[in-house]
Protein backbone atom coordinates (compact mmCIF):
# COMPACT_ATOMS: atom_id res chain seq x y z
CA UNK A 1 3.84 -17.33 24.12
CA UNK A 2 3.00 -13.64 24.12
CA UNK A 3 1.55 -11.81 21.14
CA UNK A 4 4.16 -10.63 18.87
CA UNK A 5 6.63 -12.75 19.60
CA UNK A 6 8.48 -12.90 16.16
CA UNK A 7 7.33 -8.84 15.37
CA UNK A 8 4.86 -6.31 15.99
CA UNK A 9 3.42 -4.12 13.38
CA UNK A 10 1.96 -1.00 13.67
CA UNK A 11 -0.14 -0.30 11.38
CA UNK A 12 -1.79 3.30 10.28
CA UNK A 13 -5.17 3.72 8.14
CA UNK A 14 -7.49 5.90 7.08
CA UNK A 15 -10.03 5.65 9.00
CA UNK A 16 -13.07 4.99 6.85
CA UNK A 17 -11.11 1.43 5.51
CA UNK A 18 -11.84 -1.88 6.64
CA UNK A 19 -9.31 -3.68 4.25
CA UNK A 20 -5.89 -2.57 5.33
CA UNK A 21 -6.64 -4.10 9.06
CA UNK A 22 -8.67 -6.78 7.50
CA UNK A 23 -5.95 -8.64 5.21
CA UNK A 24 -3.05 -7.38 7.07
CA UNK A 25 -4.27 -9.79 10.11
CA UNK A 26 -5.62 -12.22 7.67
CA UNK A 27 -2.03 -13.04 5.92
CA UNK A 28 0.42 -12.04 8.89
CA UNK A 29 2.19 -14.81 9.77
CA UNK A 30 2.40 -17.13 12.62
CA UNK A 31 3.82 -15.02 15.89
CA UNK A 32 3.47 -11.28 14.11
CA UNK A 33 0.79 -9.14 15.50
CA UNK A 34 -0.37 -6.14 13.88
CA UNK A 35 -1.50 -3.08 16.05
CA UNK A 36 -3.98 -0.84 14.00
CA UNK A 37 -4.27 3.47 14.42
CA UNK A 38 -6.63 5.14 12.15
CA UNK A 39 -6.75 8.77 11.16
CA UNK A 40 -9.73 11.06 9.83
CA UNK A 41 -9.64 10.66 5.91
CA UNK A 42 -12.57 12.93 4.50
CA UNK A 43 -11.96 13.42 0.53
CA UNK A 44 -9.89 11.54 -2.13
CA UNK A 45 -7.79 14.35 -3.82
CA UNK A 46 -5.09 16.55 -3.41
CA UNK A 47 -6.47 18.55 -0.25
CA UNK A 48 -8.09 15.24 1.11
CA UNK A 49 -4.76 13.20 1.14
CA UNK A 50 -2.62 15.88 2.14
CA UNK A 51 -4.81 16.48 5.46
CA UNK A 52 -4.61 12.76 6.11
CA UNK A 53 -0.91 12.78 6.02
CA UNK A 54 -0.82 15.97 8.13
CA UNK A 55 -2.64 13.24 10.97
CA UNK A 56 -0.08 10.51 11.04
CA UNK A 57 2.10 12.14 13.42
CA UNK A 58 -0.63 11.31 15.97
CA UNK A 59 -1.54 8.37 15.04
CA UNK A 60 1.92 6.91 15.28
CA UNK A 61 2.87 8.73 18.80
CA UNK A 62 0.08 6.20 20.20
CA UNK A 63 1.37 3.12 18.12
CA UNK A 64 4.62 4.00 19.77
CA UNK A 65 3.76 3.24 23.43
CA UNK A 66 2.70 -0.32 22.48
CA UNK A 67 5.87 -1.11 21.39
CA UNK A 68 5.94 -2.02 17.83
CA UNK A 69 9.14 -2.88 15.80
CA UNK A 70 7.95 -0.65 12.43
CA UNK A 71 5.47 1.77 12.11
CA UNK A 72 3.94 1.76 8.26
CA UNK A 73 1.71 4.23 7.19
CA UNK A 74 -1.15 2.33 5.36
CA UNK A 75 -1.85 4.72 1.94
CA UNK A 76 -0.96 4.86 -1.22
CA UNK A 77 -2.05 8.18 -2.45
CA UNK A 78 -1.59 9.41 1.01
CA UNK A 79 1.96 9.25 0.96
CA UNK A 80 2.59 10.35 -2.66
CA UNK A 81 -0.14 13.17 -3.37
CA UNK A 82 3.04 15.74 -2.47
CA UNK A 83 5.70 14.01 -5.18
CA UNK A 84 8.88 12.35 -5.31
CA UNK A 85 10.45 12.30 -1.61
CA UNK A 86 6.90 12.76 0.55
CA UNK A 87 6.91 9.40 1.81
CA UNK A 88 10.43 9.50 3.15
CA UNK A 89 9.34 12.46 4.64
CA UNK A 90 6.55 10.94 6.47
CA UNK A 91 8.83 8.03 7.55
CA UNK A 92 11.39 10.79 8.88
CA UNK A 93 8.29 12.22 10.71
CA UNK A 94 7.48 9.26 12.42
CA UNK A 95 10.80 8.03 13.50
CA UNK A 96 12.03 11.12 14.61
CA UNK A 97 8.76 11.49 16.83
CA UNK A 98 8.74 8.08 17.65
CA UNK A 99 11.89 6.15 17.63
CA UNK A 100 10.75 3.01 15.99
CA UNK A 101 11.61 1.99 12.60
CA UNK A 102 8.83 3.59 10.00
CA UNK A 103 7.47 2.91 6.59
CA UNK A 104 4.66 4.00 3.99
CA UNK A 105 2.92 2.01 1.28
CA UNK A 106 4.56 3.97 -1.57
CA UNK A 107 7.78 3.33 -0.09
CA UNK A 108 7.20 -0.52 0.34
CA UNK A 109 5.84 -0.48 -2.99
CA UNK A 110 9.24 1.23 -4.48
CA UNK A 111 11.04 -1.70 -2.65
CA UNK A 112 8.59 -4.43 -4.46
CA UNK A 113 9.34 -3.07 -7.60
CA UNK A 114 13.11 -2.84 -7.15
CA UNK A 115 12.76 -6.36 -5.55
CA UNK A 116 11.47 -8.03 -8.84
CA UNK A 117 12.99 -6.04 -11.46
CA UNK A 118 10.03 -3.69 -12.45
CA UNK A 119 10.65 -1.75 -15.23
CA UNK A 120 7.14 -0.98 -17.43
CA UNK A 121 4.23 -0.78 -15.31
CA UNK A 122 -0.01 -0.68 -15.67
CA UNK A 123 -1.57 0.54 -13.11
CA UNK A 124 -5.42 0.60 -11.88
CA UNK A 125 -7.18 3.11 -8.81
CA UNK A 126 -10.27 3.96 -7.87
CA UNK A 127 -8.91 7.58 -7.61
CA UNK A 128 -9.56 10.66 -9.95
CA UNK A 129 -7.58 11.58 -12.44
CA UNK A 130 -5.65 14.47 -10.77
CA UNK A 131 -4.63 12.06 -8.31
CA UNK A 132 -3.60 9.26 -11.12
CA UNK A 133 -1.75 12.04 -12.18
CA UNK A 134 0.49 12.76 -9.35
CA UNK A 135 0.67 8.97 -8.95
CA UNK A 136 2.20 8.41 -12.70
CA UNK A 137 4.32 11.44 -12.19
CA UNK A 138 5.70 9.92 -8.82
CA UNK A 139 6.47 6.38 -10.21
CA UNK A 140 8.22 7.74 -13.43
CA UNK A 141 10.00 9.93 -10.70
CA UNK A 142 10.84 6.72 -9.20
CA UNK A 143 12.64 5.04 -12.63
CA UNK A 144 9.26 3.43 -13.58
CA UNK A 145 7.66 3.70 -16.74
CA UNK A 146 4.30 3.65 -16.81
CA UNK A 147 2.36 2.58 -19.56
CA UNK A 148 -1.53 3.04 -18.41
CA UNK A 149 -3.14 3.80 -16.14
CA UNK A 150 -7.02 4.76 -15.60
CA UNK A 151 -9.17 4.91 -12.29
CA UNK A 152 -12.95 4.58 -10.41
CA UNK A 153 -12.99 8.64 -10.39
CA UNK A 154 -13.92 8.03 -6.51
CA UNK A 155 -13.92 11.24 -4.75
CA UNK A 156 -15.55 9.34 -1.57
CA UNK A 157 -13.37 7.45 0.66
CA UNK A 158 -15.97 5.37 1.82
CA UNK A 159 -16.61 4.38 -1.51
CA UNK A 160 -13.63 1.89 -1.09
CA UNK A 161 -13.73 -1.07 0.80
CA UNK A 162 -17.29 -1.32 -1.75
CA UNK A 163 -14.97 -2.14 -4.45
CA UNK A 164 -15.34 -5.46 -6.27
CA UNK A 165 -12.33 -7.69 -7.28
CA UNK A 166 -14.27 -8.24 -10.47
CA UNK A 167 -14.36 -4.51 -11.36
CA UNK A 168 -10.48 -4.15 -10.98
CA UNK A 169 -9.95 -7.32 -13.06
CA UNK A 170 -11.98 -5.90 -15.59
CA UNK A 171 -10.01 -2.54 -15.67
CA UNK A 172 -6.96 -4.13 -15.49
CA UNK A 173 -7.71 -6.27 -18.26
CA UNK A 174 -8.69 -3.45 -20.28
CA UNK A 175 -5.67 -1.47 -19.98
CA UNK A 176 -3.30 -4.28 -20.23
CA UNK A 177 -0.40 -3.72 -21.90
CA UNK A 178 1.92 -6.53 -23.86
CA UNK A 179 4.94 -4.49 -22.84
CA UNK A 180 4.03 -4.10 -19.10
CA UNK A 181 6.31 -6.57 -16.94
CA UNK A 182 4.10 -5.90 -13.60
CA UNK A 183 0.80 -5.05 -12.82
CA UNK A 184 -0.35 -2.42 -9.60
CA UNK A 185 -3.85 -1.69 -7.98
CA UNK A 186 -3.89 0.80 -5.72
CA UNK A 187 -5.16 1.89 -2.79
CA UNK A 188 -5.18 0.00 0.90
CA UNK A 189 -8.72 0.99 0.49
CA UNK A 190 -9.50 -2.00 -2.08
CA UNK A 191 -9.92 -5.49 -0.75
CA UNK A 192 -7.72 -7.82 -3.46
CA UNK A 193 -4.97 -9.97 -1.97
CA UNK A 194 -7.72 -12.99 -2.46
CA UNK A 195 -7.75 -12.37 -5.92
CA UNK A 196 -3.48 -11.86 -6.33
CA UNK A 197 -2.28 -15.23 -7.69
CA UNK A 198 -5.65 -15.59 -9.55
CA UNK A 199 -5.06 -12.38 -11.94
CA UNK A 200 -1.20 -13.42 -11.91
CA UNK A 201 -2.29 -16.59 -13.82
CA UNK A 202 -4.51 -14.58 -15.91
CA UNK A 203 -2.37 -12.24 -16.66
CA UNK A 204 0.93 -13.78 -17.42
CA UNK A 205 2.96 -11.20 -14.57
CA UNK A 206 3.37 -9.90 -11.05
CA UNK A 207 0.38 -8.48 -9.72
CA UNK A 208 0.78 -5.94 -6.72
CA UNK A 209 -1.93 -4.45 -4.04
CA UNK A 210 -1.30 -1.84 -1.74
CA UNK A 211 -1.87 -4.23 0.92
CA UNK A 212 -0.10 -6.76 0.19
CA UNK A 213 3.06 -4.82 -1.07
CA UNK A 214 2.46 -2.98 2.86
CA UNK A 215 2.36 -6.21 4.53
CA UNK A 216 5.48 -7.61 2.53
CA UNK A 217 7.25 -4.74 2.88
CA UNK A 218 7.18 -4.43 6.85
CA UNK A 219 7.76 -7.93 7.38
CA UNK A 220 10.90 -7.44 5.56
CA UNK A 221 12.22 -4.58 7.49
CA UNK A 222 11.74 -6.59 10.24
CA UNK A 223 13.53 -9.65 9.50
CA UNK A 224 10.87 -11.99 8.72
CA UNK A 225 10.38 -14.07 5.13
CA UNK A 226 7.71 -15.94 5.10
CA UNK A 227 6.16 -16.84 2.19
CA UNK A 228 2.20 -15.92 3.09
CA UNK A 229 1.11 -17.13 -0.39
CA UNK A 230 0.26 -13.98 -1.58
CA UNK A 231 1.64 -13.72 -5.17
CA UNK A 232 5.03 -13.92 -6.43
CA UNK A 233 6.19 -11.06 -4.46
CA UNK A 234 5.99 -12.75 -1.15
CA UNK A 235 8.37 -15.38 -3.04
CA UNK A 236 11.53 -13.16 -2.88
């Protein structure tokens, strides 16, 4: 059998990360491949992110001529930072320049939501707070309320894939709300689909990654429903 046989994912990173690549081949399903482009990511605000996105055009041009079935543009903040509407831009971008099918991270995430009935969200980053800002500001945009939310104040990308499940857990547990029905950490950057249906136990409620919702979200849009085992998203 050739590689790719049930789907082909192309997949788009900053390129300082090591966990987008890392879990999205670790959980992809038998006969998916995943096809990784990175692009230079040099600050984590509003200027930094917006840059980033200004290099996925690229990026996905070369993803293109390997044939993939969806394109998804691997960051959170990176396809927010501009507001409501920025990551359908980007996924117009991309399909318009490349003919395949095209997704982002926020957008997947959007579809998660919808997918279990999301209404009052807490959410954890290792971002600033001017991004966390534009994030909360983009989810209520989206229909979400959300009740907390508090980050790392990482200004470094490569301060990322240096994150600790532990230290999210303990945020997250901080912030916790009774009235939250889901729970999000963001950022590809972070490494925590291990830790998924551990904190769902924990914590009594959906928990959500940026990688995971990514991975979910493109096998989807392809077709494909496996259940990888990675929380009770990957149930529905």
């Amino acid at each position: 059998m050739y590689c790719g046989w049930r789907g082909k994912i192309g997949l788009i990173m900053p390129h300082c990360g090591t966990n987008p690549e890392h879990e999205f081949h670790q959980y992809a399903p038998e006969g998916v491949t995943v096809m990784t482009q990175k692009v230079l990511f040099e600050r984590v605000d509003p200027k930094g992110l917006k840059e980033m996105g200004d290099r996925v055009d690229e990026a996905a041009k070369l993803l293109a001529d390997c044939d993939p079935d969806i394109i998804i543009f691997g960051c959170t903040s990176g396809s927010l930072i501009q507001g409501i509407g920025y990551d359908q831009e980007i996924i117009k971008r991309i399909e318009d320049k490349c003919g395949v099918k095209a997704l982002t991270t926020t957008s997947a995430l959007i579809m998660g939501l919808q997918a279990l009935g999301s209404k009052r969200l807490v959410v954890t980053t290792p971002y600033i707070d001017a991004v966390n800002e534009i994030e909360k500001k983009f989810l209520e945009d989206s229909g979400f309320e959300v009740l907390a939310i508090k980050g790392l104040q990482n200004l470094d990308p490569t301060l990322m894939p240096k994150v600790t499940l532990n230290t999210m857990y303990k945020m997250t547990k901080e912030i916790l709300d009774p009235r939250a029905d889901t729970i999000f950490i963001s950022c590809t950057g972070l490494g925590m689909a291990h830790g998924i249906n551990m904190m769902e136990k924990d914590f009594g409620r959906p928990v959500l990654t940026s990688n995971q919702v990514s991975l979910w979200g493109a096998l989807r849009s392809i077709s494909i429903h496996d259940d990888v085992g990675l929380g009770k998203l990957f149930t529905l």
